[in-house]
N, C-alpha and C. Protein backbone atom coordinates (compact mmCIF):
# COMPACT_ATOMS: atom_id res chain seq x y z
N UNK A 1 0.85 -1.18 0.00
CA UNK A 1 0.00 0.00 0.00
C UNK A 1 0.89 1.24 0.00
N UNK A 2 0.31 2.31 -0.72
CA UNK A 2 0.88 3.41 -0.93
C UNK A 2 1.45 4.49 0.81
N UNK A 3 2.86 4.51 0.92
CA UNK A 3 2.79 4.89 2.24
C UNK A 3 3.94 6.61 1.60
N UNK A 4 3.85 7.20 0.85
CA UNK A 4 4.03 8.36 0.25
C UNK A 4 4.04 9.36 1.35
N UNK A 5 4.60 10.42 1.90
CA UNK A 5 3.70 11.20 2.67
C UNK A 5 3.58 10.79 3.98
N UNK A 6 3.60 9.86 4.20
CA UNK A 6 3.30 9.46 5.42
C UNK A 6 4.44 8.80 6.33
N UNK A 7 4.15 9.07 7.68
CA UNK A 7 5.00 9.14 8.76
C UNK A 7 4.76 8.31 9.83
N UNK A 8 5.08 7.02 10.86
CA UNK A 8 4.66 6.65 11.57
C UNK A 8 5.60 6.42 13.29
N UNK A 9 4.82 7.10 13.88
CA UNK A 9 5.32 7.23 15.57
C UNK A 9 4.69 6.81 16.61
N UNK A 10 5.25 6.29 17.15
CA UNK A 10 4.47 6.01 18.63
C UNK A 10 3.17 5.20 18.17
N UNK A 11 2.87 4.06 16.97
CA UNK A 11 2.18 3.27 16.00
C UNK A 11 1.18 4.71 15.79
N UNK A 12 1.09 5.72 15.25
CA UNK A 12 0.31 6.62 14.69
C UNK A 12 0.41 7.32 13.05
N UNK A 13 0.11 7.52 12.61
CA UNK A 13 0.24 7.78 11.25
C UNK A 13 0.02 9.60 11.53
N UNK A 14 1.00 10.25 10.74
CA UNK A 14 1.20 11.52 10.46
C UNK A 14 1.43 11.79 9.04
N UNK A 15 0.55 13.13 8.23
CA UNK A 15 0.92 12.94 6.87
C UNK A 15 2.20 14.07 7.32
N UNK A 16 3.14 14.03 6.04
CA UNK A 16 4.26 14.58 6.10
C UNK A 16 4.72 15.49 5.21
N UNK A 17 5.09 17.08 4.73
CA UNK A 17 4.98 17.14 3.46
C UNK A 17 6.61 18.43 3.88
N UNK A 18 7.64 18.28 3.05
CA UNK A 18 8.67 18.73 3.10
C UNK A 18 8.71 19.72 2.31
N UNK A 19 8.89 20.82 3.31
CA UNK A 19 9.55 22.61 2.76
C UNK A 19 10.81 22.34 1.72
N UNK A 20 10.45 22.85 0.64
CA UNK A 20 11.93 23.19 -0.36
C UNK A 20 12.88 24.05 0.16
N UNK A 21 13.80 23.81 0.62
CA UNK A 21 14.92 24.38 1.45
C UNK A 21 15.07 26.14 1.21
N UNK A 22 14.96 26.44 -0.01
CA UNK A 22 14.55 27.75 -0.16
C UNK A 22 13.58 28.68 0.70
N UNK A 23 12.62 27.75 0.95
CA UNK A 23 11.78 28.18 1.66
C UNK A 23 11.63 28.23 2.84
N UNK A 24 12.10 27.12 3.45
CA UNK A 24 12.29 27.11 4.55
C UNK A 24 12.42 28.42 5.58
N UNK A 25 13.20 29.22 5.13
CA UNK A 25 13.33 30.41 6.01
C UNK A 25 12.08 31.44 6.22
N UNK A 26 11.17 31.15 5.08
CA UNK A 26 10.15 31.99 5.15
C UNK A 26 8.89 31.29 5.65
N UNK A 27 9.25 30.10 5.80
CA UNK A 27 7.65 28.90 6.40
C UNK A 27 8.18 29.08 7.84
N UNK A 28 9.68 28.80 8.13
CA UNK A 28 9.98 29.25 9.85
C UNK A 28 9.83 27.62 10.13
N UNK A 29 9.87 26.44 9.33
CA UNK A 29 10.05 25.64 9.63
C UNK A 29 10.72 24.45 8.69
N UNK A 30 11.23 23.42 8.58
CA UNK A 30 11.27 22.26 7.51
C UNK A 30 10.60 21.74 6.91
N UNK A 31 9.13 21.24 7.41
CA UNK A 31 8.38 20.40 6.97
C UNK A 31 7.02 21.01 7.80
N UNK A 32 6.00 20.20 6.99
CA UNK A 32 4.44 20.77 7.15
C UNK A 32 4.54 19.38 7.88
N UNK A 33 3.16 18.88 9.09
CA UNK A 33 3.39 17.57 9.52
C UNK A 33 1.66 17.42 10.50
N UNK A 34 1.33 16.55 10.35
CA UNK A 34 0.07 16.65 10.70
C UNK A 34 -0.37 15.20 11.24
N UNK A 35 -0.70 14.61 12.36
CA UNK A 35 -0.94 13.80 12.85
C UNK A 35 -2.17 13.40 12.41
N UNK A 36 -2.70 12.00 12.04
CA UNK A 36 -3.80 11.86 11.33
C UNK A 36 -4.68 10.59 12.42
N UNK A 37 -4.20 10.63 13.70
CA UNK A 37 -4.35 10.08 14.33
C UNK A 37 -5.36 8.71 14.65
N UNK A 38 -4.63 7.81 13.43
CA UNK A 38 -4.57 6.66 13.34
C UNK A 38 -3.51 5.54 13.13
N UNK A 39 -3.87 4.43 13.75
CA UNK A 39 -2.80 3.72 13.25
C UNK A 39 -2.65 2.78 12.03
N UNK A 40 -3.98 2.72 11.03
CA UNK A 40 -4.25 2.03 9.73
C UNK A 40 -3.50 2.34 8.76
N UNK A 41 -2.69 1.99 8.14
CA UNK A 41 -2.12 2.61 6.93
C UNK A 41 -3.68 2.45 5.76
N UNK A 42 -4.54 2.03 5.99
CA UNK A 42 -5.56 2.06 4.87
C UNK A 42 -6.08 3.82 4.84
N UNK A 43 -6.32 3.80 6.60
CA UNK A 43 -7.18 5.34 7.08
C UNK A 43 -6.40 6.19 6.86
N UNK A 44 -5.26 6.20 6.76
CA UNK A 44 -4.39 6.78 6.58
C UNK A 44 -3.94 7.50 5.19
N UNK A 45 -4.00 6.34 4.55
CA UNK A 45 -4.22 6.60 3.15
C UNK A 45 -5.14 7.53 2.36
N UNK A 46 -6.42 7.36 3.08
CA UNK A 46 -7.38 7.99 2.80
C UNK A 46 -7.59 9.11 3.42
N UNK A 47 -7.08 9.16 4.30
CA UNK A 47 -6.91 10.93 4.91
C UNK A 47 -6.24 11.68 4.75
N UNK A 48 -5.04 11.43 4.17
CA UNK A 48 -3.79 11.60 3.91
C UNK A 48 -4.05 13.04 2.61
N UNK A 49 -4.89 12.56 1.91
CA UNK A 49 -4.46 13.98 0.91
C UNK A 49 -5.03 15.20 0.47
N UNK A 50 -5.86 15.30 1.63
CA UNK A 50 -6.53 16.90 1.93
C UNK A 50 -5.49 17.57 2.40
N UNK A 51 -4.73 16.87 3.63
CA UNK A 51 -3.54 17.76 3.84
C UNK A 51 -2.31 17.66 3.31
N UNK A 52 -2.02 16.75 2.04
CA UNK A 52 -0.83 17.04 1.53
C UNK A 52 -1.40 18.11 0.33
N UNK A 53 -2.52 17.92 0.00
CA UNK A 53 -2.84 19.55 -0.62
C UNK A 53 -3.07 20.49 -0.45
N UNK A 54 -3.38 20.76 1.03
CA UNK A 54 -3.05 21.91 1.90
C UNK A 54 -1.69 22.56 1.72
N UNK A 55 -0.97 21.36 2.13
CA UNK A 55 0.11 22.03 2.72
C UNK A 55 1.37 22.16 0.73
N UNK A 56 0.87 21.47 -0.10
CA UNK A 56 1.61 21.46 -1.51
C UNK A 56 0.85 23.73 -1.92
N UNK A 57 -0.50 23.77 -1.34
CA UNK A 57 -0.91 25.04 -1.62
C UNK A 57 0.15 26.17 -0.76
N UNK A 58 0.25 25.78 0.44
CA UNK A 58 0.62 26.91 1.36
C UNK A 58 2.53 26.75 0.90
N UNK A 59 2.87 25.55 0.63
CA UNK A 59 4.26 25.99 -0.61
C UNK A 59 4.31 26.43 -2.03
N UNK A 60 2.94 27.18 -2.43
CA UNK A 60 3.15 27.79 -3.52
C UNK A 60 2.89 28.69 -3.11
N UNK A 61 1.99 29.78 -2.30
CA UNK A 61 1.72 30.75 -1.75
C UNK A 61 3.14 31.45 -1.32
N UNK A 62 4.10 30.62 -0.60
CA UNK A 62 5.29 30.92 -0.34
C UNK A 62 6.38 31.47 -1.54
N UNK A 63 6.28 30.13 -2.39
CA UNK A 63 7.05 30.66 -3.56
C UNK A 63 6.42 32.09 -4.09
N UNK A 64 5.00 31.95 -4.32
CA UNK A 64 4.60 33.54 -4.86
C UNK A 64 5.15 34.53 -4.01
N UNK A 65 5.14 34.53 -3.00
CA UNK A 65 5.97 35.68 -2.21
C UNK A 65 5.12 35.70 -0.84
N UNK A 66 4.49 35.10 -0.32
CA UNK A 66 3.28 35.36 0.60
C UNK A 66 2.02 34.90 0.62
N UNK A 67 1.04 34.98 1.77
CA UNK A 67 0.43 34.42 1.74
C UNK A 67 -0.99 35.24 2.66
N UNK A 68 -2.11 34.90 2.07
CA UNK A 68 -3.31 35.91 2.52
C UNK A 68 -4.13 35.17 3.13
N UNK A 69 -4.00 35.33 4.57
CA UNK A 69 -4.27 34.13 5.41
C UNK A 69 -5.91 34.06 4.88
N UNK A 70 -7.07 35.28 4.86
CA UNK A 70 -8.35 35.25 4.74
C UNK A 70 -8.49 34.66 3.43
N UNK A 71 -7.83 34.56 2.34
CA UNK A 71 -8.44 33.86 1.39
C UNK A 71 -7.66 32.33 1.64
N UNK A 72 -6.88 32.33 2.01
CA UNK A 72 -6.44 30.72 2.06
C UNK A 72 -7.76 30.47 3.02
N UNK A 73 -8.26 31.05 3.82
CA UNK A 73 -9.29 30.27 4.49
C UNK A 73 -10.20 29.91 3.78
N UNK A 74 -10.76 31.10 3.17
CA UNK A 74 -12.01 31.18 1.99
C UNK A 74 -11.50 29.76 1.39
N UNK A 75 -10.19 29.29 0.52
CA UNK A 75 -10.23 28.08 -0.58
C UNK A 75 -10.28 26.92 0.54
N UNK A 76 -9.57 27.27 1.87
CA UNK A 76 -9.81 25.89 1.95
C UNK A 76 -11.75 25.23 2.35
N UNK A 77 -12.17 26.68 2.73
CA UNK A 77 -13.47 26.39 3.30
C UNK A 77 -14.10 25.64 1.73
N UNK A 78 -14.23 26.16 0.77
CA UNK A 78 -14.68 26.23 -0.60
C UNK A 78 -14.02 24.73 -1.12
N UNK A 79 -13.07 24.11 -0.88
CA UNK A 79 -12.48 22.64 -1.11
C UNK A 79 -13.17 21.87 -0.24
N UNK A 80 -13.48 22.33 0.94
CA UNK A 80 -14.30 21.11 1.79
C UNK A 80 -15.55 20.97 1.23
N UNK A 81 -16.33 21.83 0.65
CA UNK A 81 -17.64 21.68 0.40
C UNK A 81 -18.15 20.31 -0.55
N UNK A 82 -17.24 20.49 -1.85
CA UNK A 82 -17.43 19.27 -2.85
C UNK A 82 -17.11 17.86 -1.63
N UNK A 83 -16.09 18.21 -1.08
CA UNK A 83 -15.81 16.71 -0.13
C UNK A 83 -17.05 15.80 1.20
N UNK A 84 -17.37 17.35 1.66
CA UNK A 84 -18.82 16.81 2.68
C UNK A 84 -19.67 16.43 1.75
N UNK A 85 -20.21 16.96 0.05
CA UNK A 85 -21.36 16.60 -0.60
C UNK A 85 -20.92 15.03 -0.68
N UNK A 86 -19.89 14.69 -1.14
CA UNK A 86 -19.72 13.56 -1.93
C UNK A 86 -19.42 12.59 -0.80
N UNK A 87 -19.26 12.89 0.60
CA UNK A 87 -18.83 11.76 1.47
C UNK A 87 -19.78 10.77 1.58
N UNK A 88 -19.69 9.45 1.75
CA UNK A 88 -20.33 8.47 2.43
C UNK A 88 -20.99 8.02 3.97
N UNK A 89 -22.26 8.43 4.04
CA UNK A 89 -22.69 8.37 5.36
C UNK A 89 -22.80 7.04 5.84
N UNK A 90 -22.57 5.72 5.13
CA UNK A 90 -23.19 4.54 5.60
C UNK A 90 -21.66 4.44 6.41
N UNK A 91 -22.14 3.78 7.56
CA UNK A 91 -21.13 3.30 8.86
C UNK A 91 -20.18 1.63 7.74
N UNK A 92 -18.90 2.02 7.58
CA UNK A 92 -18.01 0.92 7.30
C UNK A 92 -16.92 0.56 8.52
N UNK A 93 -16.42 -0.74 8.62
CA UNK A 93 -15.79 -1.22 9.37
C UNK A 93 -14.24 -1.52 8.90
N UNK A 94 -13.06 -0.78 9.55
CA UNK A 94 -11.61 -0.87 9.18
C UNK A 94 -11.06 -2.49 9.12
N UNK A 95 -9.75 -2.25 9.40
CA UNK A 95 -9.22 -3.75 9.21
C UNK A 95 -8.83 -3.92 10.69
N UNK A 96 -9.22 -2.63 11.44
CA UNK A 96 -9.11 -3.52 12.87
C UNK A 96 -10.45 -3.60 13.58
N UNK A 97 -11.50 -3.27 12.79
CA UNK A 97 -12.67 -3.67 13.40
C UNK A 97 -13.32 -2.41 13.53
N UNK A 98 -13.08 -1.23 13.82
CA UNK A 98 -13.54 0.16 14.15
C UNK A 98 -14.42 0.48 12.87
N UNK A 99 -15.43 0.95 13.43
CA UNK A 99 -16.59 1.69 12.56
C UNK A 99 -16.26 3.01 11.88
N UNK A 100 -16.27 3.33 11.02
CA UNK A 100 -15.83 4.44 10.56
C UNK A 100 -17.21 5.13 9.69
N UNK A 101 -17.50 6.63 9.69
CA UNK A 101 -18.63 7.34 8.64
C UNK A 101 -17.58 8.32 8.60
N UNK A 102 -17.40 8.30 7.26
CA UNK A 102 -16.82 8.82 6.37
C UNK A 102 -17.22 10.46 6.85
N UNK A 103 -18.49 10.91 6.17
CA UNK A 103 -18.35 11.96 6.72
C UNK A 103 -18.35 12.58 8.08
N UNK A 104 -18.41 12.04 9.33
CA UNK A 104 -18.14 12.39 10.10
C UNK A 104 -16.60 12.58 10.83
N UNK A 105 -16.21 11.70 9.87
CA UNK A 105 -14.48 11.61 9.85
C UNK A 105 -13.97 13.16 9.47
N UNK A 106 -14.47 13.43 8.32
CA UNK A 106 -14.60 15.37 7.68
C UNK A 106 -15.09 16.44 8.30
N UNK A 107 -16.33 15.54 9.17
CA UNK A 107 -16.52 17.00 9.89
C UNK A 107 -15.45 16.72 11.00
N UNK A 108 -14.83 15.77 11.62
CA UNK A 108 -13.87 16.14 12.83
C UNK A 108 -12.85 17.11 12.58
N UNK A 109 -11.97 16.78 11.23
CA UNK A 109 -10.95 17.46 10.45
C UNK A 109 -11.67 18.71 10.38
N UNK A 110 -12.53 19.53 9.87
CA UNK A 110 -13.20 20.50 9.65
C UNK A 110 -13.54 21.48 11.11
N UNK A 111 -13.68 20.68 12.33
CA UNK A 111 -13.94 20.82 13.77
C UNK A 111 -12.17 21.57 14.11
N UNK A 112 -11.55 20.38 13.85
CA UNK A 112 -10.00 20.34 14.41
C UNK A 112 -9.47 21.93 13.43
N UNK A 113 -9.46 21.93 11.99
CA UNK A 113 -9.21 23.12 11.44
C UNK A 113 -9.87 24.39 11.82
N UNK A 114 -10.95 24.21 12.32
CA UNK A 114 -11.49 25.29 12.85
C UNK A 114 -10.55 25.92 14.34
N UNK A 115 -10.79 24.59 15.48
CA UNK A 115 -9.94 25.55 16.59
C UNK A 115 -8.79 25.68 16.42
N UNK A 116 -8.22 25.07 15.29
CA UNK A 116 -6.88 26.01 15.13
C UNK A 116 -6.77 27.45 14.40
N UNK A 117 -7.31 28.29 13.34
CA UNK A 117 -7.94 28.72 13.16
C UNK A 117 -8.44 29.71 14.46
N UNK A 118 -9.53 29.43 14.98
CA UNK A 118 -9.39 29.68 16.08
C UNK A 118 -8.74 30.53 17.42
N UNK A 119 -7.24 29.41 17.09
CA UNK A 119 -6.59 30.09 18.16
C UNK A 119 -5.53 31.13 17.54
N UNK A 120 -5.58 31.29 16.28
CA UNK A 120 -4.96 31.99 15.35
C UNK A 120 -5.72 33.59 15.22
N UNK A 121 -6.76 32.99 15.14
CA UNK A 121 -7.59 34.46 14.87
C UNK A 121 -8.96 34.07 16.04
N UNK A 122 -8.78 34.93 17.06
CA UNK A 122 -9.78 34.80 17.47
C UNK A 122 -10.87 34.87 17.67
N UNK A 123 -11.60 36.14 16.68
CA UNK A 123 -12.89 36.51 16.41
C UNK A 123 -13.32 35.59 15.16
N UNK A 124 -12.68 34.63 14.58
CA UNK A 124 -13.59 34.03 14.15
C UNK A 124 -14.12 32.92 14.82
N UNK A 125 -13.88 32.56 15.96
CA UNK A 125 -14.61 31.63 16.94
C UNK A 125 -15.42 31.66 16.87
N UNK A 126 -16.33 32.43 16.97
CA UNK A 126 -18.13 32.31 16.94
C UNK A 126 -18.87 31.64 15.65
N UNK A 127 -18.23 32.24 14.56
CA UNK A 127 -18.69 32.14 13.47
C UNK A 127 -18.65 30.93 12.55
N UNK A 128 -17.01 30.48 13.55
CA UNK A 128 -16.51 28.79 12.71
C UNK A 128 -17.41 27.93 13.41
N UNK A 129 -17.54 28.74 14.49
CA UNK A 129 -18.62 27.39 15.72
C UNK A 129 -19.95 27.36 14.84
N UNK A 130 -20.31 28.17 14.89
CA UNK A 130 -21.88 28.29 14.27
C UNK A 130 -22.25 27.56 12.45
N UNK A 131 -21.15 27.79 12.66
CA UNK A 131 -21.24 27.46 10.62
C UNK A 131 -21.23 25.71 10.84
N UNK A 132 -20.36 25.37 11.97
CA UNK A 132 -20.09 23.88 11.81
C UNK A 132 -21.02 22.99 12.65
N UNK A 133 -21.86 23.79 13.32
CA UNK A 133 -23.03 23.73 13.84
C UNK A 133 -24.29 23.20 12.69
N UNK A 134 -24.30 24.14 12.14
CA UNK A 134 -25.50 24.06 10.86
C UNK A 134 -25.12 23.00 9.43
N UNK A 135 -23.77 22.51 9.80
CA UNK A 135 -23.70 21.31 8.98
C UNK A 135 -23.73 20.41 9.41
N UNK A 136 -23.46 20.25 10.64
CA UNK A 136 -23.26 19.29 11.44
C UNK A 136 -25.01 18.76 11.51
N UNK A 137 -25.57 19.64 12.05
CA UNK A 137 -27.09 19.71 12.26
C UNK A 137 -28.21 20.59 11.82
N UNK A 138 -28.02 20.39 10.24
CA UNK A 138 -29.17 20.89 9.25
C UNK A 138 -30.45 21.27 9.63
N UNK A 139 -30.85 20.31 9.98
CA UNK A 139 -32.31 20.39 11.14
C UNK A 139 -32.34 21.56 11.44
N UNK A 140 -31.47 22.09 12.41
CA UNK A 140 -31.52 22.95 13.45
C UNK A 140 -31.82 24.30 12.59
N UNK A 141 -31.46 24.44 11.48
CA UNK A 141 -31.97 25.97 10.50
C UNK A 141 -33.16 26.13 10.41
N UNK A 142 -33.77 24.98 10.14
CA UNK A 142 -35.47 24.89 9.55
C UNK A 142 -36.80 24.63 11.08
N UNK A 143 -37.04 25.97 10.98
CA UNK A 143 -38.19 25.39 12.18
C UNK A 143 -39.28 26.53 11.71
């Protein structure tokens, strides 16, 4: 199985995606690195490349010269959308037995990007809460 990208510690899977040394000085770090906190190389696989295209975007933003944190939010918000339409709600079972729904797997990632986010900018707290609220629980708009 394809293990590209990926990183494993403490039996956990992390996707992994390496700064071009050029850059480095202006990312303030080596590598992009993101714990995907599983230990399946299957789940892994499959989670794996929202954030190696995250992070392949935020090294071209760099090469352009910079980066505009409010619209990188805007694309990434605008990339999740096609992904929640098209996810799979029926409950499937891994290769170690664990139940998995797909899209609820997206909204956690979507949860987790938010309080970081979050703790980055803090007035959008209310607004990431509320938005992920009304996808989370559609219902709750219509009364």
């Amino acid at each position: 199985m394809d293990s590209k990208y990926l990183v494993k510690q403490h039996n956990t899977y992390s996707v992994v995606v390496e700064i071009p040394k050029r850059l480095q000085a202006k990312a303030g770090q080596k590598r992009f690195k993101k714990s995907l906190q599983t230990d399946s190389l299957a789940e892994a696989n499959r989670l794996k490349h929202h954030y190696v295209h995250g992070f392949q975007r935020k090294i071209a933003e760099l090469e352009k010269g910079g980066d505009d944190t409010l619209a990188a939010l805007y694309r990434d918000a605008s990339e999740w959308k096609p992904t929640l339409a098209s996810a799979r709600t029926a409950t499937e079972v891994d290769e170690q037995g664990r139940e998995i729904v797909e899209r609820e797997e997206y909204l956690s990632v979507i949860k987790e990007q938010a309080s970081q986010i979050a703790e980055l900018h803090g007035k959008l707290v209310g607004t990431v809460t509320s938005r992920l609220r009304q996808v989370r629980e559609p219902s709750s708009r219509i009364r």
